[in-house]
C-alpha atoms as a PDB file:
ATOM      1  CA  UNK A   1      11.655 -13.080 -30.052  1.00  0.00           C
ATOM      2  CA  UNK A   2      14.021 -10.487 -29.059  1.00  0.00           C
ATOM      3  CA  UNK A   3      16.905 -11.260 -26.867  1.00  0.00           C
ATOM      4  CA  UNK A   4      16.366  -8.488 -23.861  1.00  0.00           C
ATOM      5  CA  UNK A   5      13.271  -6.729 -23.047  1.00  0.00           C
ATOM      6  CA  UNK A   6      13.727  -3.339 -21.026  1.00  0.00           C
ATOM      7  CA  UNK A   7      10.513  -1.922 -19.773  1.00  0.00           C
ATOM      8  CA  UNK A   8      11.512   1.730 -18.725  1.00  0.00           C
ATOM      9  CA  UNK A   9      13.462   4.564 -20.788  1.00  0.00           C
ATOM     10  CA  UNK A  10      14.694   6.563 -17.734  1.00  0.00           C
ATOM     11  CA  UNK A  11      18.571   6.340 -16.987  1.00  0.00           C
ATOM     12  CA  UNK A  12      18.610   2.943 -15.768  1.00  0.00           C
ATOM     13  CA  UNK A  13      17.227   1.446 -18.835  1.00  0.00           C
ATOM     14  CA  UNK A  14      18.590   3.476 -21.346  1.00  0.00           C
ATOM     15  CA  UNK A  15      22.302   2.919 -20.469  1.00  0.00           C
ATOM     16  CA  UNK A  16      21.382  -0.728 -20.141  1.00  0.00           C
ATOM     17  CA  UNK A  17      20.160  -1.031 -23.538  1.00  0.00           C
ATOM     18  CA  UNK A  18      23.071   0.949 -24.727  1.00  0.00           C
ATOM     19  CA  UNK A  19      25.415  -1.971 -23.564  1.00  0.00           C
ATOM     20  CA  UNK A  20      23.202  -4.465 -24.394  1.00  0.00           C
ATOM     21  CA  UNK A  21      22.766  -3.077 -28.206  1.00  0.00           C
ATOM     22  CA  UNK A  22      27.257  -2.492 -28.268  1.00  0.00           C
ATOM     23  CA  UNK A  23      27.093  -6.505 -27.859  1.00  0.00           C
ATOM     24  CA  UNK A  24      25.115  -6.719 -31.127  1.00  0.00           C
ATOM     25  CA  UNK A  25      21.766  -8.369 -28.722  1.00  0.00           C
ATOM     26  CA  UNK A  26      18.479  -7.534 -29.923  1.00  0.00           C
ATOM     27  CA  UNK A  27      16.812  -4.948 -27.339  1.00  0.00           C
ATOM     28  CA  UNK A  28      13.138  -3.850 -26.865  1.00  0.00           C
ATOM     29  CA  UNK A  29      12.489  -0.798 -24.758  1.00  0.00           C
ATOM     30  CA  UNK A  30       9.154  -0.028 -23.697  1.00  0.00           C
ATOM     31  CA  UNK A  31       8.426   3.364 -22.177  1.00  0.00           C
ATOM     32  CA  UNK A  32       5.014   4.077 -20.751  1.00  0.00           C
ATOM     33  CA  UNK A  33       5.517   8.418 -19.844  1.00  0.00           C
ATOM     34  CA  UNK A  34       8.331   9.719 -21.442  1.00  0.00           C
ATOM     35  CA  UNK A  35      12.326   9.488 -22.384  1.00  0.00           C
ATOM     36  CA  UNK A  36      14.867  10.241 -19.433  1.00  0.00           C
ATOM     37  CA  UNK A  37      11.817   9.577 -16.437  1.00  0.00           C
ATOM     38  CA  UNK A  38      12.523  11.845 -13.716  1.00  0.00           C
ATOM     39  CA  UNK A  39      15.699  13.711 -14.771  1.00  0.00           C
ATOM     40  CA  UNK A  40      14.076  14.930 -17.671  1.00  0.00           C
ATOM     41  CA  UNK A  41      12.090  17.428 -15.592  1.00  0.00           C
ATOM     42  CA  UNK A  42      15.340  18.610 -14.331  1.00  0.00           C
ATOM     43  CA  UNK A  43      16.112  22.349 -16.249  1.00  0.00           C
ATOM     44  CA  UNK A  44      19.727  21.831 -14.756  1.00  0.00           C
ATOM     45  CA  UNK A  45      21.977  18.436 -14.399  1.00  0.00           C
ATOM     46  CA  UNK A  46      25.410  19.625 -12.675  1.00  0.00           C
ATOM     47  CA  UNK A  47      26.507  16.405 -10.860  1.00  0.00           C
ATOM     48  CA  UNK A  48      27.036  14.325 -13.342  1.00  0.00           C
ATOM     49  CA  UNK A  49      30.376  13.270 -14.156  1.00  0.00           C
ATOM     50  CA  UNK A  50      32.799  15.220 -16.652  1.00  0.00           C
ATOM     51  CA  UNK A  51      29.043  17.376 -17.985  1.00  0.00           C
ATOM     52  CA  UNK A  52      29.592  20.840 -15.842  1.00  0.00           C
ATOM     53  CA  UNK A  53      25.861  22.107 -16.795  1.00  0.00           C
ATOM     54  CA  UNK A  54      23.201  20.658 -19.149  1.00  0.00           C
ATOM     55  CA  UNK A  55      19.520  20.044 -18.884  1.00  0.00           C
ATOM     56  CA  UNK A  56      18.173  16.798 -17.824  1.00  0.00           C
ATOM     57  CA  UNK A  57      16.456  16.767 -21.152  1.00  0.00           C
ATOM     58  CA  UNK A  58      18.862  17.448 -23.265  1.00  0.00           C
ATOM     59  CA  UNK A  59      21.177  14.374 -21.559  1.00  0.00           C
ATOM     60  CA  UNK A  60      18.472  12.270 -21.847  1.00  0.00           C
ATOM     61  CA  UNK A  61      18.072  13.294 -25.423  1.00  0.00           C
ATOM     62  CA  UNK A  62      21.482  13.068 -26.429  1.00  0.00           C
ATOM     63  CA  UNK A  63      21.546   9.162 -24.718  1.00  0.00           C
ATOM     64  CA  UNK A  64      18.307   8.053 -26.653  1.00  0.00           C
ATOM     65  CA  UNK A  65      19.463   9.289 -29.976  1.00  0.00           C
ATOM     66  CA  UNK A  66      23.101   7.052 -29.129  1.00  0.00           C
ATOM     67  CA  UNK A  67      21.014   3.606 -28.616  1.00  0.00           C
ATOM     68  CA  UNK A  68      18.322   4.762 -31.594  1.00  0.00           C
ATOM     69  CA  UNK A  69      21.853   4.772 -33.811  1.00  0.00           C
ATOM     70  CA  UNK A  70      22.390   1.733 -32.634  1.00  0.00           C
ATOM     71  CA  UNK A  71      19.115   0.490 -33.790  1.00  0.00           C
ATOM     72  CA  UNK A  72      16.853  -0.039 -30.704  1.00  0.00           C
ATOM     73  CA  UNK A  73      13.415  -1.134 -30.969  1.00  0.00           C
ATOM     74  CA  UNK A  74      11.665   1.558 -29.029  1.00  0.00           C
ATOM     75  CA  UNK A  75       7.567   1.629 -27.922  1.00  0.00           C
ATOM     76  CA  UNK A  76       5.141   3.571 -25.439  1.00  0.00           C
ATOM     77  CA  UNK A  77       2.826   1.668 -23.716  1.00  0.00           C
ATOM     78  CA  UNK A  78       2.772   0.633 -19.586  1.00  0.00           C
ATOM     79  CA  UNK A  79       3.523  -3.161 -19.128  1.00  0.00           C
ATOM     80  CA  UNK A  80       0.958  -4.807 -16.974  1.00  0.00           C
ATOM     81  CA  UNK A  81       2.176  -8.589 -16.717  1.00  0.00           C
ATOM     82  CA  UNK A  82       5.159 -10.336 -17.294  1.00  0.00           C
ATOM     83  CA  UNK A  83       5.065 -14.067 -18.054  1.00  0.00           C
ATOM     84  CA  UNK A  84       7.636 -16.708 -17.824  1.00  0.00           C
ATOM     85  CA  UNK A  85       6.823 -19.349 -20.405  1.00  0.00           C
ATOM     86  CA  UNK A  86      10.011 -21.487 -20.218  1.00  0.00           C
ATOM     87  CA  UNK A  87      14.136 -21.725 -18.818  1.00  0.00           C
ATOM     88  CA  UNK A  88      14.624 -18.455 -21.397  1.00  0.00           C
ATOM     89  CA  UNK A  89      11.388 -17.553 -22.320  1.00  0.00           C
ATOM     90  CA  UNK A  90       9.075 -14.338 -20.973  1.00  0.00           C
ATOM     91  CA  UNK A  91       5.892 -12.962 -22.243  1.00  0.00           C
ATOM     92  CA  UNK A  92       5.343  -9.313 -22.002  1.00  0.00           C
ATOM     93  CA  UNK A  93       2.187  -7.720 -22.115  1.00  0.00           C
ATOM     94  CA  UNK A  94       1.627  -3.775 -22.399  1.00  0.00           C
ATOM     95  CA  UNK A  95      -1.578  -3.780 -25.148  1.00  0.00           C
ATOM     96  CA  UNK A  96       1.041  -5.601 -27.235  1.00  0.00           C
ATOM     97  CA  UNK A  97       2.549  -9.041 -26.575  1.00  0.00           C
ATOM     98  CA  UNK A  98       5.731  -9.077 -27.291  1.00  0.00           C
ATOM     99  CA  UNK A  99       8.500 -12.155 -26.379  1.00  0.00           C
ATOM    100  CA  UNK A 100      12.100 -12.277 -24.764  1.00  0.00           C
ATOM    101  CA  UNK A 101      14.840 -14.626 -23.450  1.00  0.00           C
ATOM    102  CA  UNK A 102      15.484 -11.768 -20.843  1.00  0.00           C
ATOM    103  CA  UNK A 103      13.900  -8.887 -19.244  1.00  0.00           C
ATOM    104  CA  UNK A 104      15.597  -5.745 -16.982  1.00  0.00           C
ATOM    105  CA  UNK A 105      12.744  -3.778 -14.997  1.00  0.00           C
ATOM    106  CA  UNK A 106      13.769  -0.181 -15.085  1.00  0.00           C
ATOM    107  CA  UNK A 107      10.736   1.597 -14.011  1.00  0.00           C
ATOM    108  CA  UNK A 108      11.568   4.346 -11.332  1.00  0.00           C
ATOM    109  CA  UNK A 109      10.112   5.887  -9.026  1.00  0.00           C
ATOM    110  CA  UNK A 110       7.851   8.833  -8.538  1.00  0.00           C
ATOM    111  CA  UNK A 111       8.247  11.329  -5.959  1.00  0.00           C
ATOM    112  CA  UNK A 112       5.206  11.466  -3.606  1.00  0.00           C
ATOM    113  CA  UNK A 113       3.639  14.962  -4.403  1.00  0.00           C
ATOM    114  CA  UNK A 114       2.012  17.615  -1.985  1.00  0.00           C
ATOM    115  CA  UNK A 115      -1.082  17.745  -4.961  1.00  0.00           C
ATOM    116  CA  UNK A 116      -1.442  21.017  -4.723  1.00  0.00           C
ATOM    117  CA  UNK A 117      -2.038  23.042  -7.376  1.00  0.00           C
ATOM    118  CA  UNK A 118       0.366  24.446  -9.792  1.00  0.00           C
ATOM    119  CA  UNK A 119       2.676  21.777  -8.081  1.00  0.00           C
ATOM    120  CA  UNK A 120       4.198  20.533 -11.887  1.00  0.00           C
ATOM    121  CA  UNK A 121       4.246  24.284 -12.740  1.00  0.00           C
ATOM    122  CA  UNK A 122       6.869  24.672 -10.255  1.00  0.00           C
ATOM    123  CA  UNK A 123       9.106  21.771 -10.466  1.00  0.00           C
ATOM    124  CA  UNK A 124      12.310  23.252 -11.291  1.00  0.00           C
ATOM    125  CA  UNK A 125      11.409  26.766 -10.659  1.00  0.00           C
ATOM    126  CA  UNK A 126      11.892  27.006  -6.853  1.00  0.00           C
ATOM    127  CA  UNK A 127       9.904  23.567  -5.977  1.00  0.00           C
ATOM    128  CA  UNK A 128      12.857  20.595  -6.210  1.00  0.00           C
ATOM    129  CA  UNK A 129      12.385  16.973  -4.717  1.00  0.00           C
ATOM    130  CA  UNK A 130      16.142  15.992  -4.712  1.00  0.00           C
ATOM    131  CA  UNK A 131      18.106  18.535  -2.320  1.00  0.00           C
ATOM    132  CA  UNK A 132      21.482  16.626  -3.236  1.00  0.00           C
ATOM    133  CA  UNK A 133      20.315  17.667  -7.230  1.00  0.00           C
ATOM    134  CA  UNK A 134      19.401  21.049  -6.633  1.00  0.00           C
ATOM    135  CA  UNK A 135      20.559  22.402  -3.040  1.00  0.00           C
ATOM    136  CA  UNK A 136      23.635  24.409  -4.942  1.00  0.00           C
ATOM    137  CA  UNK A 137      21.385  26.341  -7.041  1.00  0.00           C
ATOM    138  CA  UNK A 138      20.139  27.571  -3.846  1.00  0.00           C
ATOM    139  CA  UNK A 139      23.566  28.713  -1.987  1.00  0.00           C
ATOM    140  CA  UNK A 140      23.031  31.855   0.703  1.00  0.00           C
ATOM    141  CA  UNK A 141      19.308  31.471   0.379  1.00  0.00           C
ATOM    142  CA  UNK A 142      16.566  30.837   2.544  1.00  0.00           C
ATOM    143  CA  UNK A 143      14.737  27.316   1.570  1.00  0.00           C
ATOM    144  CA  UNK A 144      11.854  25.632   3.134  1.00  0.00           C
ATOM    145  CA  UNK A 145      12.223  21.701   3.369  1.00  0.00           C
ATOM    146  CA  UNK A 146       8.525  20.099   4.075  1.00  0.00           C
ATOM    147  CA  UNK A 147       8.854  16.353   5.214  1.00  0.00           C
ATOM    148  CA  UNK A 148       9.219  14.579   8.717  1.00  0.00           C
ATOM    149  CA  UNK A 149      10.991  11.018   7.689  1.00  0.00           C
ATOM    150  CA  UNK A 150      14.529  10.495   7.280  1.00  0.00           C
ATOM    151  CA  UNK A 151      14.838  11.864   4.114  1.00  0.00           C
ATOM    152  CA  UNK A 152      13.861  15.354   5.063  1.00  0.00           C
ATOM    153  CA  UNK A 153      16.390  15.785   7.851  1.00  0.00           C
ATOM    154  CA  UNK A 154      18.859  14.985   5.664  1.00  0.00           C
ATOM    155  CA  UNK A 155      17.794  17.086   3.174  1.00  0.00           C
ATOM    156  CA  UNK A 156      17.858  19.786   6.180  1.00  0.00           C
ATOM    157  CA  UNK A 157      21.455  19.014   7.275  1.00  0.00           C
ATOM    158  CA  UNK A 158      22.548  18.950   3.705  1.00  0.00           C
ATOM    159  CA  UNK A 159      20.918  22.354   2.537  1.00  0.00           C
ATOM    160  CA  UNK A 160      22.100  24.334   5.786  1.00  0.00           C
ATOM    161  CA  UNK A 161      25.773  23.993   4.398  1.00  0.00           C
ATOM    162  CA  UNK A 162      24.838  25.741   1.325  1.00  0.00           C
ATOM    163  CA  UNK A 163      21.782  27.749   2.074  1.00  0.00           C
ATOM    164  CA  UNK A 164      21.643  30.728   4.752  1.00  0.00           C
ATOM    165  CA  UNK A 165      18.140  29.573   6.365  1.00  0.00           C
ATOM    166  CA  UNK A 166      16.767  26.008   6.234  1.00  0.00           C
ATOM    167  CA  UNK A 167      13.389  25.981   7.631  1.00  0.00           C
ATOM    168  CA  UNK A 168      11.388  22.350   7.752  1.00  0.00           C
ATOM    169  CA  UNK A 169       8.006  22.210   8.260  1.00  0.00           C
ATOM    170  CA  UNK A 170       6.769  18.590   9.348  1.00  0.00           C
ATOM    171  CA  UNK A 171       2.641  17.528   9.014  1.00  0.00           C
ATOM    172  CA  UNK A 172       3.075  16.531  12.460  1.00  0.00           C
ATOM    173  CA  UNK A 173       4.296  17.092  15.895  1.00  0.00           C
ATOM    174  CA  UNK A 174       7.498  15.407  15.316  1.00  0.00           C
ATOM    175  CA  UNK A 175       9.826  13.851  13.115  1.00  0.00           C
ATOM    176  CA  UNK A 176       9.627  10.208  11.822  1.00  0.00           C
ATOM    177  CA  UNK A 177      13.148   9.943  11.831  1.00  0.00           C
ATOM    178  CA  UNK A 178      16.397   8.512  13.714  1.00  0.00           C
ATOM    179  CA  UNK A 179      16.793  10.122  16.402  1.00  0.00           C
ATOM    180  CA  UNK A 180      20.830  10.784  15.972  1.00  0.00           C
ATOM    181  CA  UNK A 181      20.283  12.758  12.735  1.00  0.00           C
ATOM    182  CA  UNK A 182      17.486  14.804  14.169  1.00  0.00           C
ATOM    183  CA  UNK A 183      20.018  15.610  16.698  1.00  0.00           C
ATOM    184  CA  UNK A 184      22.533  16.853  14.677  1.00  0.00           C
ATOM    185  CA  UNK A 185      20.386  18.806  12.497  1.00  0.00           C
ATOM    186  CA  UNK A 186      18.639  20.176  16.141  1.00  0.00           C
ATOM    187  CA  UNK A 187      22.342  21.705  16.293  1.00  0.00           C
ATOM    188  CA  UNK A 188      22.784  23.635  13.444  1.00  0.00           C
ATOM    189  CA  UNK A 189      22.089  27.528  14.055  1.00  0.00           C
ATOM    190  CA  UNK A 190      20.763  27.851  10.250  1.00  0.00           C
ATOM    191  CA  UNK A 191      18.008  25.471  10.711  1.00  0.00           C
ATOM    192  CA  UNK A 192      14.102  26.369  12.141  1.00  0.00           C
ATOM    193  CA  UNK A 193      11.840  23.397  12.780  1.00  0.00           C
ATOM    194  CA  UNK A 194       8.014  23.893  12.157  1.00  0.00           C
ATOM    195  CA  UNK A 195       5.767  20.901  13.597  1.00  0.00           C
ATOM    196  CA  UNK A 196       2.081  20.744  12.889  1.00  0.00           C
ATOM    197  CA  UNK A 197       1.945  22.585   9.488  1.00  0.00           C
ATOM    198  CA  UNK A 198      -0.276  21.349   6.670  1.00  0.00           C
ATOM    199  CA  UNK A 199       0.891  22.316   3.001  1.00  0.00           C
ATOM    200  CA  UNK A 200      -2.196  24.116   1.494  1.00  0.00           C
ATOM    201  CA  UNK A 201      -0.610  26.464  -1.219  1.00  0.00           C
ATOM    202  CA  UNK A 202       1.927  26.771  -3.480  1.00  0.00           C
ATOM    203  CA  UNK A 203       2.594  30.780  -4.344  1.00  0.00           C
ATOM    204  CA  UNK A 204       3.980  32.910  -7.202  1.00  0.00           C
ATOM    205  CA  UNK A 205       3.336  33.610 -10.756  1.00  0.00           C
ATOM    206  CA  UNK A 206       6.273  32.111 -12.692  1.00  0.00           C
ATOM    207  CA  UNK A 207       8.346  31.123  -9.440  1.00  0.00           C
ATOM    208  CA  UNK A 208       7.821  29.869  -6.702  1.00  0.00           C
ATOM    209  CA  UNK A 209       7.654  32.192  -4.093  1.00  0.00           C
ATOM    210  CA  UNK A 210       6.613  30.532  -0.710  1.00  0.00           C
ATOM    211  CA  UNK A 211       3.834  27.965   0.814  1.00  0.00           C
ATOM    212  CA  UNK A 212       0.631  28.663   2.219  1.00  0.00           C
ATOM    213  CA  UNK A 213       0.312  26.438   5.465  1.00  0.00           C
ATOM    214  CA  UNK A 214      -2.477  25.475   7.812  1.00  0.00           C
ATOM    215  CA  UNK A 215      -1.515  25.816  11.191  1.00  0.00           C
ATOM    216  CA  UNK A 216      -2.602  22.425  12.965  1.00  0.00           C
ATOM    217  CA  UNK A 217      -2.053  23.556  16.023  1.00  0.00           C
ATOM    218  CA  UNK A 218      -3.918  27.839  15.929  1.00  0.00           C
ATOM    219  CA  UNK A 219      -6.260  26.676  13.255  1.00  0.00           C
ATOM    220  CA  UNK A 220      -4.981  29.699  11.713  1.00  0.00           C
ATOM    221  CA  UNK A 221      -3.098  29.872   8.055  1.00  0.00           C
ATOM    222  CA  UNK A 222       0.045  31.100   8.186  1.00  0.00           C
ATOM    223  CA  UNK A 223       2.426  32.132   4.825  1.00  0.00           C
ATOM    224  CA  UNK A 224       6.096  31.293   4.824  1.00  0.00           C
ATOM    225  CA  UNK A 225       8.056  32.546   1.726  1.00  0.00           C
ATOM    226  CA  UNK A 226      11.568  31.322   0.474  1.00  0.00           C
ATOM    227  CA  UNK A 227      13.493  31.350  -2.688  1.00  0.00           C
ATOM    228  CA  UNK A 228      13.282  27.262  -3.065  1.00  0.00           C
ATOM    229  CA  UNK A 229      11.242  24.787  -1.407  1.00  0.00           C
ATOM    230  CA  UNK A 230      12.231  20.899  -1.474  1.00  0.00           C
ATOM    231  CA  UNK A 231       9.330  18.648  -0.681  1.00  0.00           C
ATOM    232  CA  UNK A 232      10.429  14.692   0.558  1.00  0.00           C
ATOM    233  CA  UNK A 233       7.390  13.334   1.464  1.00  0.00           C
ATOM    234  CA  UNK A 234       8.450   9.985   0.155  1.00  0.00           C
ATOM    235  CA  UNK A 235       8.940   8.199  -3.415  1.00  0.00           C
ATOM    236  CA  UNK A 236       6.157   5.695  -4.820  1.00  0.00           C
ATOM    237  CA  UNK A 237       7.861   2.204  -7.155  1.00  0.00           C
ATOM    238  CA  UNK A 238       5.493   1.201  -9.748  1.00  0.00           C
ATOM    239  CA  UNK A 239       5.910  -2.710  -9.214  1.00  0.00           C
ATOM    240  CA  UNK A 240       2.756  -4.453  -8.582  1.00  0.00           C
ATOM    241  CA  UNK A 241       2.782  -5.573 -11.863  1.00  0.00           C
ATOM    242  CA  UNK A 242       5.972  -7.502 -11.148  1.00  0.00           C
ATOM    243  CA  UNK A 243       5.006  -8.758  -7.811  1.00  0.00           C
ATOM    244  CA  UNK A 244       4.267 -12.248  -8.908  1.00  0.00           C
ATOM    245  CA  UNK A 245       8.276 -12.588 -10.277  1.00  0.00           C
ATOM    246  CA  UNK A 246       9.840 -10.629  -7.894  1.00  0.00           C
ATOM    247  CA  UNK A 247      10.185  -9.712  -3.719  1.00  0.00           C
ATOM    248  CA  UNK A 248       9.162  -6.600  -3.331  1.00  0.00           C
ATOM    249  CA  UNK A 249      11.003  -4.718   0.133  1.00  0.00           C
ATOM    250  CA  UNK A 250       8.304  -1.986   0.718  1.00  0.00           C
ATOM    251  CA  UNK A 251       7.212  -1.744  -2.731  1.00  0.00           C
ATOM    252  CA  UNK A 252      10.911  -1.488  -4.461  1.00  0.00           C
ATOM    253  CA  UNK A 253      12.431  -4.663  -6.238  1.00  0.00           C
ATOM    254  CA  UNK A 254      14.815  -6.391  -4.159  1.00  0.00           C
ATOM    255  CA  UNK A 255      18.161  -7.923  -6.496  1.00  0.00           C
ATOM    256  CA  UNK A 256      21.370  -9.145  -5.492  1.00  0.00           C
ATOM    257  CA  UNK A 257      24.769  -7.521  -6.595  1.00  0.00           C
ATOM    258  CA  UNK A 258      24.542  -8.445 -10.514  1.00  0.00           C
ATOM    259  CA  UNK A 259      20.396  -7.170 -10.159  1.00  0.00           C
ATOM    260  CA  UNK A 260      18.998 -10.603 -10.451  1.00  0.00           C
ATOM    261  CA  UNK A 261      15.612 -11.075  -9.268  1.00  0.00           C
ATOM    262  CA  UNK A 262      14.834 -14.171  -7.729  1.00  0.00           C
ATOM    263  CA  UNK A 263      13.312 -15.230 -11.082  1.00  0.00           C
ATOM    264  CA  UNK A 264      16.025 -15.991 -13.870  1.00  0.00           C
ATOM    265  CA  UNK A 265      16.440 -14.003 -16.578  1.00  0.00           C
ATOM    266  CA  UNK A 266      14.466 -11.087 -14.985  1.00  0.00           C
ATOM    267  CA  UNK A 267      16.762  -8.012 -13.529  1.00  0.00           C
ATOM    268  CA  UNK A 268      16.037  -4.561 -12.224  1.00  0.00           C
ATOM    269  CA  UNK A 269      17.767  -1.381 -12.069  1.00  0.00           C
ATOM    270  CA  UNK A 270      17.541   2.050 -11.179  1.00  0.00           C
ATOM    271  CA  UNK A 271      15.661   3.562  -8.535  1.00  0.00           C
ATOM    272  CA  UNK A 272      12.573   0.784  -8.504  1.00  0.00           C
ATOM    273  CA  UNK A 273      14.845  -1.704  -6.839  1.00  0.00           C
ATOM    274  CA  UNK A 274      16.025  -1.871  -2.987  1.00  0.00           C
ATOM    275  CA  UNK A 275      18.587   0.834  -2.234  1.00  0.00           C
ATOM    276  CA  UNK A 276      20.002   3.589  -0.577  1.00  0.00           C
ATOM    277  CA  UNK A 277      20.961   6.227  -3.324  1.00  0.00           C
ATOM    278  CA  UNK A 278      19.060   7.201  -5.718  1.00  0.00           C
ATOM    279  CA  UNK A 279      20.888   9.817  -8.524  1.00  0.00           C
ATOM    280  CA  UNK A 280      21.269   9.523 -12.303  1.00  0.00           C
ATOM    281  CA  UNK A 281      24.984   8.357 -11.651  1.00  0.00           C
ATOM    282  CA  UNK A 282      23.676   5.385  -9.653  1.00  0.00           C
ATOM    283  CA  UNK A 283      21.017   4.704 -12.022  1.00  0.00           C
ATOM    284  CA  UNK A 284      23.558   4.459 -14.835  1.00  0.00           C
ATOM    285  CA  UNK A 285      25.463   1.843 -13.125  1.00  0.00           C
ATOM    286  CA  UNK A 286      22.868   0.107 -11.988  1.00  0.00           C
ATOM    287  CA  UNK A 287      21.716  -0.236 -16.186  1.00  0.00           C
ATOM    288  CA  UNK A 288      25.343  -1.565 -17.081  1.00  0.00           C
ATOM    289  CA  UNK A 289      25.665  -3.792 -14.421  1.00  0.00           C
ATOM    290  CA  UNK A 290      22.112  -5.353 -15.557  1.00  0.00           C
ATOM    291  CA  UNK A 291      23.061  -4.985 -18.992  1.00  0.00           C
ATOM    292  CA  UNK A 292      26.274  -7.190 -18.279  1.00  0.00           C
ATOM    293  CA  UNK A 293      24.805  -9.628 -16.113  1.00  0.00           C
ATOM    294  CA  UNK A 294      22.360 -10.273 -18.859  1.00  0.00           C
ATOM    295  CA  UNK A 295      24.854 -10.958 -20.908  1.00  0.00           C
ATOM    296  CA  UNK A 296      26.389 -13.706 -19.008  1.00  0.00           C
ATOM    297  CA  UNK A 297      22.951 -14.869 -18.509  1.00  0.00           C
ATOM    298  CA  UNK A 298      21.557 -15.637 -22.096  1.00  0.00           C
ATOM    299  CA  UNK A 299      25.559 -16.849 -22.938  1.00  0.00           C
ATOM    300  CA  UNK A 300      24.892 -19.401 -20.146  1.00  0.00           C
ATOM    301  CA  UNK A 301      21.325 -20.152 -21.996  1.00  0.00           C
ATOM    302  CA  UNK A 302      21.760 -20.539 -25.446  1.00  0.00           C
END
């Protein structure tokens, strides 16, 4: 019986384990992909508080190897049903049973991809899905932003600050957005709006270079190049498994303040719950708040 379960190793879950193992509580982490989730695909991290540069690797690295001192129990595998047997009792089932008076979902997100080919190739070599991450690598250059929903235009507004030429290029003939930030990206000089193109190639060798479209409207293809190209087509939560223990708002995890589920003794952080920022920063909170909460929960339980 160990005293948390954390299913997820990306920021979320492992700064929650980190304050969870300082307390001297016995922590499981189960990761199903890899240490650090998202960020780790990130070649540069340069908004993270008091680290000027360092890859998202490397920071993920360095906060695994603090908890593994601290004597973690770490495994791989993807958790497909969690069980409440009793007031502080879950089951947890990823090939391996394993048992817990607590449990903190941490399980991302994954960005919704073009699937295109040679679309991993290019993450992080002129293809980006977080313009408030990477939009300052890309100062005085000309970007392409492909997405219609909220998300996009802000992405849009947010890039034509920093880049000389922000061109977005929606699927269809309009934008799925609110209409009063559509307006005020509608007035900046440095943006181009592109209705009715469908993403059909991603080109270069090493970077990327520019997208082959199909032109909805001519039937014709039609190449725009650019020196980065940020795609927000939407994010996809992982949390069916949880559904039967949780509310689910659109597919994310919703938690009050101290990220309690509605169940007891089950929490969630990071970017699989209900919220409206998702960065590494807010992640990290998000773990020790969890982590603290949980705390107070098994000290109220044992």
């Amino acid at each position: 019986m160990h005293d948390v379960i954390i299913i997820g190793a990306g920021p979320a879950g492992l700064s929650a384990a980190l304050y969870l193992l300082r307390s001297n509580l016995d922590v499981l982490l189960i990761e199903k992909e890899g240490i650090g989730g998202q960020i780790a695909k990130s070649p540069r991290l340069e908004n993270y508080p008091a680290i000027e540069s360092i890859s998202g690797m490397e920071w993920a690295d360095k906060l695994f190897n603090q908890i593994d001192n601290l004597g973690v129990h770490f495994d791989f595998g993807e958790v497909t049903t969690i069980k409440k047997l009793g007031e502080a009792h879950f089951q947890v089932d990823y090939g391996t049973i394993e048992e817990s008076k607590a449990v903190i979902i941490a399980s991302g997100v994954s960005h919704r991809s073009l699937g295109l080919p040679k679309e991993e190739q290019f993450v992080g070599h002129g293809l980006s899905y977080c313009a408030t991450c990477d939009g300052a690598f890309y100062k005085d250059q000309d970007v392409l932003v492909v997405g219609d929903g909220n998300t996009a235009v802000q992405y849009a507004i947010s890039l034509a600050n920093l880049c000389k030429k922000v061109t977005i290029c929606t699927l269809f003939g309009k934008f799925f957005a609110d209409e009063i930030i559509v307006k005020r990206m509608e007035s900046l000089p440095n943006v181009v709006i592109r209705h009715n193109l469908e993403s059909k190639e991603l080109l270069g060798d090493k970077e990327l270079t520019g997208v082959r479209f199909l032109n909805k409207e001519s039937g014709e293809m039609e190449t725009l190049n650019a020196d980065g190209v940020f795609v927000a087509i939407g994010q996809v939560p992982h949390n069916e498994a949880f559904a039967p223990l949780v509310d689910l708002e659109k597919g994310f995890i919703t938690v009050d303040e101290d990220m309690q589920t509605k169940t007891p003794g089950l929490f969630a952080a990071g970017d699989c719950r209900v919220k409206k920022t998702r960065q590494v920063v807010t992640a990290v909170s998000d773990g020790a708040i969890a982590a603290v909460s949980v705390e107070k929960y098994l000290s109220r339980n044992s």
